[in-house]
C-alpha atoms as a PDB file:
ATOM      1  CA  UNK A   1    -182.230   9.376 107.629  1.00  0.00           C
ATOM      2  CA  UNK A   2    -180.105  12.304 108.737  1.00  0.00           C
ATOM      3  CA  UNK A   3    -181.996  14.957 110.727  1.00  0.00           C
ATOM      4  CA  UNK A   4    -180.641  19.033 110.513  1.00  0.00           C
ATOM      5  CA  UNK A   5    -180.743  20.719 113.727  1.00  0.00           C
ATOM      6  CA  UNK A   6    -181.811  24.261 113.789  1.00  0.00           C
ATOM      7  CA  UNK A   7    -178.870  25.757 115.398  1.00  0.00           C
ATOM      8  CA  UNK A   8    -175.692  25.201 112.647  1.00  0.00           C
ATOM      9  CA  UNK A   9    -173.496  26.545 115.592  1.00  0.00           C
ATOM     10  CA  UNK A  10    -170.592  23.899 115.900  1.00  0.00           C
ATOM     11  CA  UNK A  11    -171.296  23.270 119.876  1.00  0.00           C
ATOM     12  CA  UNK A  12    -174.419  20.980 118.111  1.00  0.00           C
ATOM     13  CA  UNK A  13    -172.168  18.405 116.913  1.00  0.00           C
ATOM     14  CA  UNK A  14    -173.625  16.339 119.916  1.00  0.00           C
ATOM     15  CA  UNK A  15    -176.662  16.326 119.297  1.00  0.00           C
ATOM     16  CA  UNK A  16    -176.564  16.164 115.389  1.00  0.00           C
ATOM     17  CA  UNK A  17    -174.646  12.874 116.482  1.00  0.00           C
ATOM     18  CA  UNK A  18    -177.587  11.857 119.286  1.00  0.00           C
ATOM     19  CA  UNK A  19    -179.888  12.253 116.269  1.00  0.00           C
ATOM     20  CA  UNK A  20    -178.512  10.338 113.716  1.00  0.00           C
ATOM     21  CA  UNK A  21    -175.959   7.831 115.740  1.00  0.00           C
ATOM     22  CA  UNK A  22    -176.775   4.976 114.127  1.00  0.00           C
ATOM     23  CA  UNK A  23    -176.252   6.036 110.715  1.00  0.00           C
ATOM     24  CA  UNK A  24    -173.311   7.871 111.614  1.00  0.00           C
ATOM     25  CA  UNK A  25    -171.918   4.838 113.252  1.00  0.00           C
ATOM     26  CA  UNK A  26    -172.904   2.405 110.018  1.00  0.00           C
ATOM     27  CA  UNK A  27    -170.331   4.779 107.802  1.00  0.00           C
ATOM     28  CA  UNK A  28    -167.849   4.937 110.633  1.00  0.00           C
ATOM     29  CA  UNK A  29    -167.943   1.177 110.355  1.00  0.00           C
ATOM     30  CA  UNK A  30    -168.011   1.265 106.439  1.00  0.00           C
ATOM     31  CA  UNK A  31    -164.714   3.963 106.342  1.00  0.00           C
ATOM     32  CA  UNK A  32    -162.961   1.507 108.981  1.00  0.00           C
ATOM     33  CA  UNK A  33    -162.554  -1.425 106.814  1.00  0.00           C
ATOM     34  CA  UNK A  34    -162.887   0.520 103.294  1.00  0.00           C
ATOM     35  CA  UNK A  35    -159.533   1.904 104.373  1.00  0.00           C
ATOM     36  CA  UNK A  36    -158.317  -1.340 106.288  1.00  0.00           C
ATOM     37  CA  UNK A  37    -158.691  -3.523 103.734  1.00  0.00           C
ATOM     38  CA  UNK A  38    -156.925  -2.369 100.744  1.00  0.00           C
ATOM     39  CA  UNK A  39    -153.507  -1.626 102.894  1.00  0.00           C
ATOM     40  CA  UNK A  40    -153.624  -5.500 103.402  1.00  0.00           C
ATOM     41  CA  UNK A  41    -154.250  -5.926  99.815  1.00  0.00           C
ATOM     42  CA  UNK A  42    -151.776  -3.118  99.037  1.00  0.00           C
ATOM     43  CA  UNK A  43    -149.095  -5.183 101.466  1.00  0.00           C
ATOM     44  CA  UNK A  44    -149.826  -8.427 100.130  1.00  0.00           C
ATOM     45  CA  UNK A  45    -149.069  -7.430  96.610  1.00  0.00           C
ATOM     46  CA  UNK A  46    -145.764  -5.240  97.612  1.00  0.00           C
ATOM     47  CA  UNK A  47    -143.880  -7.943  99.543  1.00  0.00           C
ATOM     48  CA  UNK A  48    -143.454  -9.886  96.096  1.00  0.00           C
ATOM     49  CA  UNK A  49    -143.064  -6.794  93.988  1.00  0.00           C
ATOM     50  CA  UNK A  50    -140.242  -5.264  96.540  1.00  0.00           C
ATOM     51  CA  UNK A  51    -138.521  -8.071  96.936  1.00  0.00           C
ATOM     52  CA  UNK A  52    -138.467  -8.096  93.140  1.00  0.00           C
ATOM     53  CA  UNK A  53    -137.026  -4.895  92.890  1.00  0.00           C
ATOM     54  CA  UNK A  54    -134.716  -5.680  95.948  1.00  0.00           C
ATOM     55  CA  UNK A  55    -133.351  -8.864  94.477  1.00  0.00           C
ATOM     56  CA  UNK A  56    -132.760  -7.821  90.825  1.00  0.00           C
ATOM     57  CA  UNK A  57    -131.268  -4.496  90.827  1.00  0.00           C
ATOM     58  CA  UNK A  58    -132.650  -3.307  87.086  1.00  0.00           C
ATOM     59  CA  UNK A  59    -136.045  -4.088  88.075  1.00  0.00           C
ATOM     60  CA  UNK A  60    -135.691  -1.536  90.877  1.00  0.00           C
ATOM     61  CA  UNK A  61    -135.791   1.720  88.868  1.00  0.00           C
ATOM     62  CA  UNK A  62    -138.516   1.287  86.272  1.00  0.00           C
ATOM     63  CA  UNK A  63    -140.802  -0.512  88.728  1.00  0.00           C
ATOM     64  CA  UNK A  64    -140.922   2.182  91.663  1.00  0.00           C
ATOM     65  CA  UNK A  65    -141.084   4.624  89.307  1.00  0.00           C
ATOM     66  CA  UNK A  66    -144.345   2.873  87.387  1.00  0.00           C
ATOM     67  CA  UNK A  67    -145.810   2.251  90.644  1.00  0.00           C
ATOM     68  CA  UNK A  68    -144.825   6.008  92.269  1.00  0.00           C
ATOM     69  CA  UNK A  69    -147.020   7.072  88.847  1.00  0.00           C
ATOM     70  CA  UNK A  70    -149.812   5.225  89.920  1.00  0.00           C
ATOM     71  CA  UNK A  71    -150.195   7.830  93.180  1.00  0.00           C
ATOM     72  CA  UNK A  72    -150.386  10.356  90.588  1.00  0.00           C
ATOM     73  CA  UNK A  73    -153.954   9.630  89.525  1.00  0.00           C
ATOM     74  CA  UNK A  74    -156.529  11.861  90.983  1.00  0.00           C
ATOM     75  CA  UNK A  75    -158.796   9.373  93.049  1.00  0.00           C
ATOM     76  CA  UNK A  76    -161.887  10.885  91.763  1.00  0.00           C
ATOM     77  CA  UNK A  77    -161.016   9.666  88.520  1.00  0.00           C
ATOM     78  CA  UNK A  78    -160.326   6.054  89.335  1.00  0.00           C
ATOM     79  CA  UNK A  79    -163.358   5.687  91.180  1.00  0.00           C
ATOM     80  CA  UNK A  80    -165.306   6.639  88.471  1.00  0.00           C
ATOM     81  CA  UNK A  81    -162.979   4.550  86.157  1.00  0.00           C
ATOM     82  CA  UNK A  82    -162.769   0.961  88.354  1.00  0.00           C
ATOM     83  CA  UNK A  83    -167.022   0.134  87.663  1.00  0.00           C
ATOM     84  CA  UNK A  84    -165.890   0.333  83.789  1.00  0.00           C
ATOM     85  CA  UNK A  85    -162.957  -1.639  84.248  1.00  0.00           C
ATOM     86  CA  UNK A  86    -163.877  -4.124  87.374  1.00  0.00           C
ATOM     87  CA  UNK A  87    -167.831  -4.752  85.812  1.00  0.00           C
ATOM     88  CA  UNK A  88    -169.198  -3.445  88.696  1.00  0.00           C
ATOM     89  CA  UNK A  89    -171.979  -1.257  89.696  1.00  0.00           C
ATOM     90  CA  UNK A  90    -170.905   2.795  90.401  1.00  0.00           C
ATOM     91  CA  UNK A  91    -171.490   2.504  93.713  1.00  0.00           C
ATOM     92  CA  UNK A  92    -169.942  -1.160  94.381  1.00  0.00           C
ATOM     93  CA  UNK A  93    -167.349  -0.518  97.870  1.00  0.00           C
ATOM     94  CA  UNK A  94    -165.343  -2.891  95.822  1.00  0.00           C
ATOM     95  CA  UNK A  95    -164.434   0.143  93.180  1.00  0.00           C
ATOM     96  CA  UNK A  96    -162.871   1.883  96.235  1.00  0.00           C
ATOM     97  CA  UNK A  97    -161.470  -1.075  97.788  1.00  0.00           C
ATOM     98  CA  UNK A  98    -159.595  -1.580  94.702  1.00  0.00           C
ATOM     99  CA  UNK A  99    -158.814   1.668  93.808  1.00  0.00           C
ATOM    100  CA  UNK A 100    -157.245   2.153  97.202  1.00  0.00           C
ATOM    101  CA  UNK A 101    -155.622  -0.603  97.053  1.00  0.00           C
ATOM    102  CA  UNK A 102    -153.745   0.431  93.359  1.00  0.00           C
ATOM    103  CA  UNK A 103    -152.841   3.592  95.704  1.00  0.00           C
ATOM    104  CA  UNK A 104    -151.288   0.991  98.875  1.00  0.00           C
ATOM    105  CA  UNK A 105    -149.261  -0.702  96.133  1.00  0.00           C
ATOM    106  CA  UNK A 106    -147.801   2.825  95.040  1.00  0.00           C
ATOM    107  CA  UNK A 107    -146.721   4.006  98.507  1.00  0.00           C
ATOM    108  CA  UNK A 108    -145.580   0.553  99.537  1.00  0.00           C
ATOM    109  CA  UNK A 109    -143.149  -1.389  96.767  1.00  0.00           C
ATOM    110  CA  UNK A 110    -140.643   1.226  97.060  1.00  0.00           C
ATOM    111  CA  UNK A 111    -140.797   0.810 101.214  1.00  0.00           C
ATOM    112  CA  UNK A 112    -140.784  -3.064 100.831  1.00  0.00           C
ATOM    113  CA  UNK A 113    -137.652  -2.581  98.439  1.00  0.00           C
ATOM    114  CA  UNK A 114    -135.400  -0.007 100.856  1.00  0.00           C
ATOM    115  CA  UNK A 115    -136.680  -2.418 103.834  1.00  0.00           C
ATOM    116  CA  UNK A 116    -135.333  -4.966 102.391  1.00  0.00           C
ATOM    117  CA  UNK A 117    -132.106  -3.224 101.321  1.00  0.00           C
ATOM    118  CA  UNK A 118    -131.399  -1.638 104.921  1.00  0.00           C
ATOM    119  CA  UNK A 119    -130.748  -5.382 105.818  1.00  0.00           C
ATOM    120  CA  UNK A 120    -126.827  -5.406 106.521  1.00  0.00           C
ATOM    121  CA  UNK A 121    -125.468  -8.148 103.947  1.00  0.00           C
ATOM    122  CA  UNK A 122    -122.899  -9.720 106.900  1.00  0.00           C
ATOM    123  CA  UNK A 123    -126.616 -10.434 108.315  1.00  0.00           C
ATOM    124  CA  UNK A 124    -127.350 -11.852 104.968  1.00  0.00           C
ATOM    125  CA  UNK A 125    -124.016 -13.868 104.619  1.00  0.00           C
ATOM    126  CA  UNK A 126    -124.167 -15.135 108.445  1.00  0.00           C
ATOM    127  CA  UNK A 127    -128.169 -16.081 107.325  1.00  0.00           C
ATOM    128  CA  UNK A 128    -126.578 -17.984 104.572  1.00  0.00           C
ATOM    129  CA  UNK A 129    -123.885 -19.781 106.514  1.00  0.00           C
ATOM    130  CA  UNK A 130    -126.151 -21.139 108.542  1.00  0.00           C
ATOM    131  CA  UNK A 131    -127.295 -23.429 106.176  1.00  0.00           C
ATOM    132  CA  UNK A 132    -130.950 -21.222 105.416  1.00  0.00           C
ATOM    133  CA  UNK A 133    -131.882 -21.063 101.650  1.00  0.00           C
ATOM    134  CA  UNK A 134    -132.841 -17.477 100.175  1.00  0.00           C
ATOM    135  CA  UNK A 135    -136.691 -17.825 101.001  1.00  0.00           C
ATOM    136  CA  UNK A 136    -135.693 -19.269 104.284  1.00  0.00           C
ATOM    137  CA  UNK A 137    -133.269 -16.265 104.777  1.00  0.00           C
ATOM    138  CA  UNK A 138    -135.900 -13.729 103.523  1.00  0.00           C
ATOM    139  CA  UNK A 139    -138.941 -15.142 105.950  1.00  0.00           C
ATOM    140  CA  UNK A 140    -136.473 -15.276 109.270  1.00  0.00           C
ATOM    141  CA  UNK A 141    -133.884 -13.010 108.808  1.00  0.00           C
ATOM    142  CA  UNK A 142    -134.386 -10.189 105.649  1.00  0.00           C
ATOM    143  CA  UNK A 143    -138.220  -9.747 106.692  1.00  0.00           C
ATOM    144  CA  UNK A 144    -138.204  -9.399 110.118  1.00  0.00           C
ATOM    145  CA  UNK A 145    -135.522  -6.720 110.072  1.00  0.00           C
ATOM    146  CA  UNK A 146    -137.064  -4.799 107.528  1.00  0.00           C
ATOM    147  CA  UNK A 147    -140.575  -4.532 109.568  1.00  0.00           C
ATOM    148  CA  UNK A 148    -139.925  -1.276 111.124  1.00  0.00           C
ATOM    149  CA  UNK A 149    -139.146   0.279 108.123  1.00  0.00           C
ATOM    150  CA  UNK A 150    -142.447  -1.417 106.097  1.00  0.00           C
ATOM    151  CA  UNK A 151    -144.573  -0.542 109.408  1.00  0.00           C
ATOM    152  CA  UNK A 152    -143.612   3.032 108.819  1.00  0.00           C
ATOM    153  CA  UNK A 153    -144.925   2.601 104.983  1.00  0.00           C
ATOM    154  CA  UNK A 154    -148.079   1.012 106.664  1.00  0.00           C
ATOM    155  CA  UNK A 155    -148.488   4.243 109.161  1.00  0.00           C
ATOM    156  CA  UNK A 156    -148.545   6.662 106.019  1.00  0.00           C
ATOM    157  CA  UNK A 157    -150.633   4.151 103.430  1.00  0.00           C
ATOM    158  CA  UNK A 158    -153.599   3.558 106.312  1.00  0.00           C
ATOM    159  CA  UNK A 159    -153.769   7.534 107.297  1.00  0.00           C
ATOM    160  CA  UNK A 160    -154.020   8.123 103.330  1.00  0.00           C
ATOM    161  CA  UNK A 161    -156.053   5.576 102.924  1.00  0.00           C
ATOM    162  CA  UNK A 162    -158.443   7.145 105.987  1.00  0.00           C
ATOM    163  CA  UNK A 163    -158.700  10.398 103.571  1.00  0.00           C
ATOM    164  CA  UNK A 164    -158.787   9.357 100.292  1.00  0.00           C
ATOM    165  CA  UNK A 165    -162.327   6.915 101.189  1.00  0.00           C
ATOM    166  CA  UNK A 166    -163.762  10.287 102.278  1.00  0.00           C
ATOM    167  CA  UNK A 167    -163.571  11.593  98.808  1.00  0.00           C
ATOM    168  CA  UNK A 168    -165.756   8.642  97.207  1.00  0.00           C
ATOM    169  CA  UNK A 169    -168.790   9.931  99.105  1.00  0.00           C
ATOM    170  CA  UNK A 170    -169.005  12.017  96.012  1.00  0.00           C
ATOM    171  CA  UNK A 171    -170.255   9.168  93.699  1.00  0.00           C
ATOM    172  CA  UNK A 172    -172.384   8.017  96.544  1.00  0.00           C
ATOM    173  CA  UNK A 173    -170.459   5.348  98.010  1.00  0.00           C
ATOM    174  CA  UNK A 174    -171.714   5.491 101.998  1.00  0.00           C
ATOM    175  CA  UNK A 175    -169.122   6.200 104.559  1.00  0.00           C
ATOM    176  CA  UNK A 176    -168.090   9.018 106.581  1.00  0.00           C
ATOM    177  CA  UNK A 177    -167.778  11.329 103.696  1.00  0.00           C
ATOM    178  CA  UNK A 178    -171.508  11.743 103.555  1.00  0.00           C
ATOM    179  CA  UNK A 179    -171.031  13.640 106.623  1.00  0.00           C
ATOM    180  CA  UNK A 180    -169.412  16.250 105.039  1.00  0.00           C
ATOM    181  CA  UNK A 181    -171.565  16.268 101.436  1.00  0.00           C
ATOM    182  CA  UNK A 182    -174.612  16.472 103.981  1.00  0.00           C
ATOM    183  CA  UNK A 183    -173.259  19.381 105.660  1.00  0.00           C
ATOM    184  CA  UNK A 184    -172.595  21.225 102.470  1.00  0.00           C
ATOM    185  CA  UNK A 185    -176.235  20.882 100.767  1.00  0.00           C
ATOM    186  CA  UNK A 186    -177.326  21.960 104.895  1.00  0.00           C
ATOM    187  CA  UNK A 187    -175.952  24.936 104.104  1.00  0.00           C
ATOM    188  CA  UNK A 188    -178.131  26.079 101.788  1.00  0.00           C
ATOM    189  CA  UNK A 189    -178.890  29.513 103.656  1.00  0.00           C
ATOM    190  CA  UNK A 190    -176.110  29.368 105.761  1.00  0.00           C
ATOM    191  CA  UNK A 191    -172.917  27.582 107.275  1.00  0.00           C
ATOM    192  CA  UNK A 192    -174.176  23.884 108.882  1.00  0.00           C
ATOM    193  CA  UNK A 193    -171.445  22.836 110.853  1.00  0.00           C
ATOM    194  CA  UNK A 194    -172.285  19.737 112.936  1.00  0.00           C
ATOM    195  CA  UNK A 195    -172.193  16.967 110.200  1.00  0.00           C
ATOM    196  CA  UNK A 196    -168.906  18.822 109.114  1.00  0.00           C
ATOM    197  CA  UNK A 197    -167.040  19.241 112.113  1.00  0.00           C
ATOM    198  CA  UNK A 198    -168.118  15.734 113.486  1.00  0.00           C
ATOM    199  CA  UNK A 199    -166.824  13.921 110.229  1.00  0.00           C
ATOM    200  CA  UNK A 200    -163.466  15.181 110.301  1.00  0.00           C
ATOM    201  CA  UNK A 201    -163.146  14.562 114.077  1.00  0.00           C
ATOM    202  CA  UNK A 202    -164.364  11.088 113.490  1.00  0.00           C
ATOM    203  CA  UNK A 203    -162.095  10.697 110.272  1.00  0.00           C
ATOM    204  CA  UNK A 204    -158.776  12.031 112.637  1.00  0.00           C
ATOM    205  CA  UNK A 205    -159.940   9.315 115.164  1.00  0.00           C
ATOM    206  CA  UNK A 206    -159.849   6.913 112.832  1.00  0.00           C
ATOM    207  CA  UNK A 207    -156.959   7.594 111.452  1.00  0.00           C
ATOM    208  CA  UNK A 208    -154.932   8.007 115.214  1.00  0.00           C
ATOM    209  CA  UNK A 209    -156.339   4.506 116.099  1.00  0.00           C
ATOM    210  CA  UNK A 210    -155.393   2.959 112.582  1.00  0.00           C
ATOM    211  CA  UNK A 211    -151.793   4.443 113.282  1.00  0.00           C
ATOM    212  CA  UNK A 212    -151.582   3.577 116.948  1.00  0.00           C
ATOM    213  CA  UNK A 213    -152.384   0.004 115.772  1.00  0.00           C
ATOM    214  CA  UNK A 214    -149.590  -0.781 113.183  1.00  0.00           C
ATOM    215  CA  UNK A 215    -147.406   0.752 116.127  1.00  0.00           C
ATOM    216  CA  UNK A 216    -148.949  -1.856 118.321  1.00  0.00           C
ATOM    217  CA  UNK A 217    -148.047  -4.401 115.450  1.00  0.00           C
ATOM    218  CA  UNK A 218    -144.471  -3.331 115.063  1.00  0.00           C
ATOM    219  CA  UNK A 219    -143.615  -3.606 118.020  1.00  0.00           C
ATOM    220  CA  UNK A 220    -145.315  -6.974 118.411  1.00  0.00           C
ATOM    221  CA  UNK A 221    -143.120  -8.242 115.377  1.00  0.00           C
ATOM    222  CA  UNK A 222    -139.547  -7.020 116.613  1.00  0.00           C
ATOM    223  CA  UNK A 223    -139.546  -7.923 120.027  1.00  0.00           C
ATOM    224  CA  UNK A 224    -135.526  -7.761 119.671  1.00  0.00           C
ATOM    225  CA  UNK A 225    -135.992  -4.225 119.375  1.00  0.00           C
ATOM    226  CA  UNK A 226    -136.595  -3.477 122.316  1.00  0.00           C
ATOM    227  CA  UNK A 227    -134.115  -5.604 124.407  1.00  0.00           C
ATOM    228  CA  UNK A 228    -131.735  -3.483 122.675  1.00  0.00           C
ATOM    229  CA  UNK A 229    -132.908  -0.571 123.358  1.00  0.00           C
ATOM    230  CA  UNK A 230    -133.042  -1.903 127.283  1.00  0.00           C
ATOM    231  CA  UNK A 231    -129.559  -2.251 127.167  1.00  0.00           C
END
């Protein structure tokens, strides 16, 4: 249960967190892989769908544009929507896990398609003089170059991703967007800051180590990079 502090001055945030730590650290856990999960859903279903688009130039136009419509749907909305469509209960994490992950697939088809494009097609030709057949050519050659460009589609998805879970606090759904619902009905007869202040700090931290780790990734992944870049 989440205990109020007398003082709402901001400089409480440490002990509003001593107080309720273990609750606060149960939705820090909850927002980490609500907004983990559906970017590897999200990235699962856009390597098909971009190479799609990639491979068969017609598909490209109407498909990034249905998908970019998708991001156009307030996320308030689709949570509310997904129990209705999924069969699950309002308050289900899978609702948001899904929704999110409609919202991954929206940021990440169009990246997955330009990755792939920003391959140079001598690379492609050389690939395919080598004796490699087109899946062979995508998985060691088409892929591998186009990471840094689908890592920096990851970045932006998982920070979104990080902000948008915040929002389904508001249809109960427990993560670090209680934080700031508790705050507001704390300030009943005045400003409470601590719950505020110490879910968007937690929420940025999230987000910062999320990001830092796809770096991380990247980097991992293209090796070749940076023997390049040494020279």
């Amino acid at each position: 249960m989440i205990l109020a502090d007398d003082n709402s001055s901001p400089l409480k945030l440490f002990s509003y967190f001593s107080n309720n730590h273990s609750q606060v650290l149960s939705w820090l856990w909850s927002h980490a892989w609500l907004s983990v999960v559906p970017v590897v859903i999200g990235l699962i279903v856009s390597l098909p769908l971009g190479w799609l688009a990639r491979r068969y130039r017609w598909v490209y136009p109407p498909m990034v544009s249905l998908t970019g419509l998708l991001y156009t749907i307030p996320s308030i909305a689709l949570f509310v929507v997904m129990p209705s469509l999924l069969g699950t209960r309002i308050l289900d994490p899978i609702n948001v896990v899904v929704a999110l992950s409609v919202y991954t697939v929206a940021l990440l088809v169009r990246v997955v398609a330009d990755g792939l494009g920003s391959v140079p097609e001598e690379v492609n030709q050389a690939a395919t003089a080598m004796g490699l057949t087109r899946f062979q050519r995508l998985l060691k050659v088409e892929l591998p170059i186009a990471v840094p460009v689908i890592a920096a589609g990851l970045r932006v998805a998982a920070v979104s991703n990080v902000s948008m879970v915040a929002v389904a606090a508001t249809i109960g759904v427990p993560e670090l967007g209680q934080l700031f619902t508790n705050g507001f009905q704390l300030s009943v007869s005045g400003p409470y800051y601590p719950p505020i202040l110490l879910g968007l700090i937690l929420c940025v931290i999230l987000a910062l180590v999320l990001d830092f780790a796809i770096v991380l990734l990247n980097r991992s992944l293209t090796p070749w990079r940076r023997v390049v870049a040494a020279r």
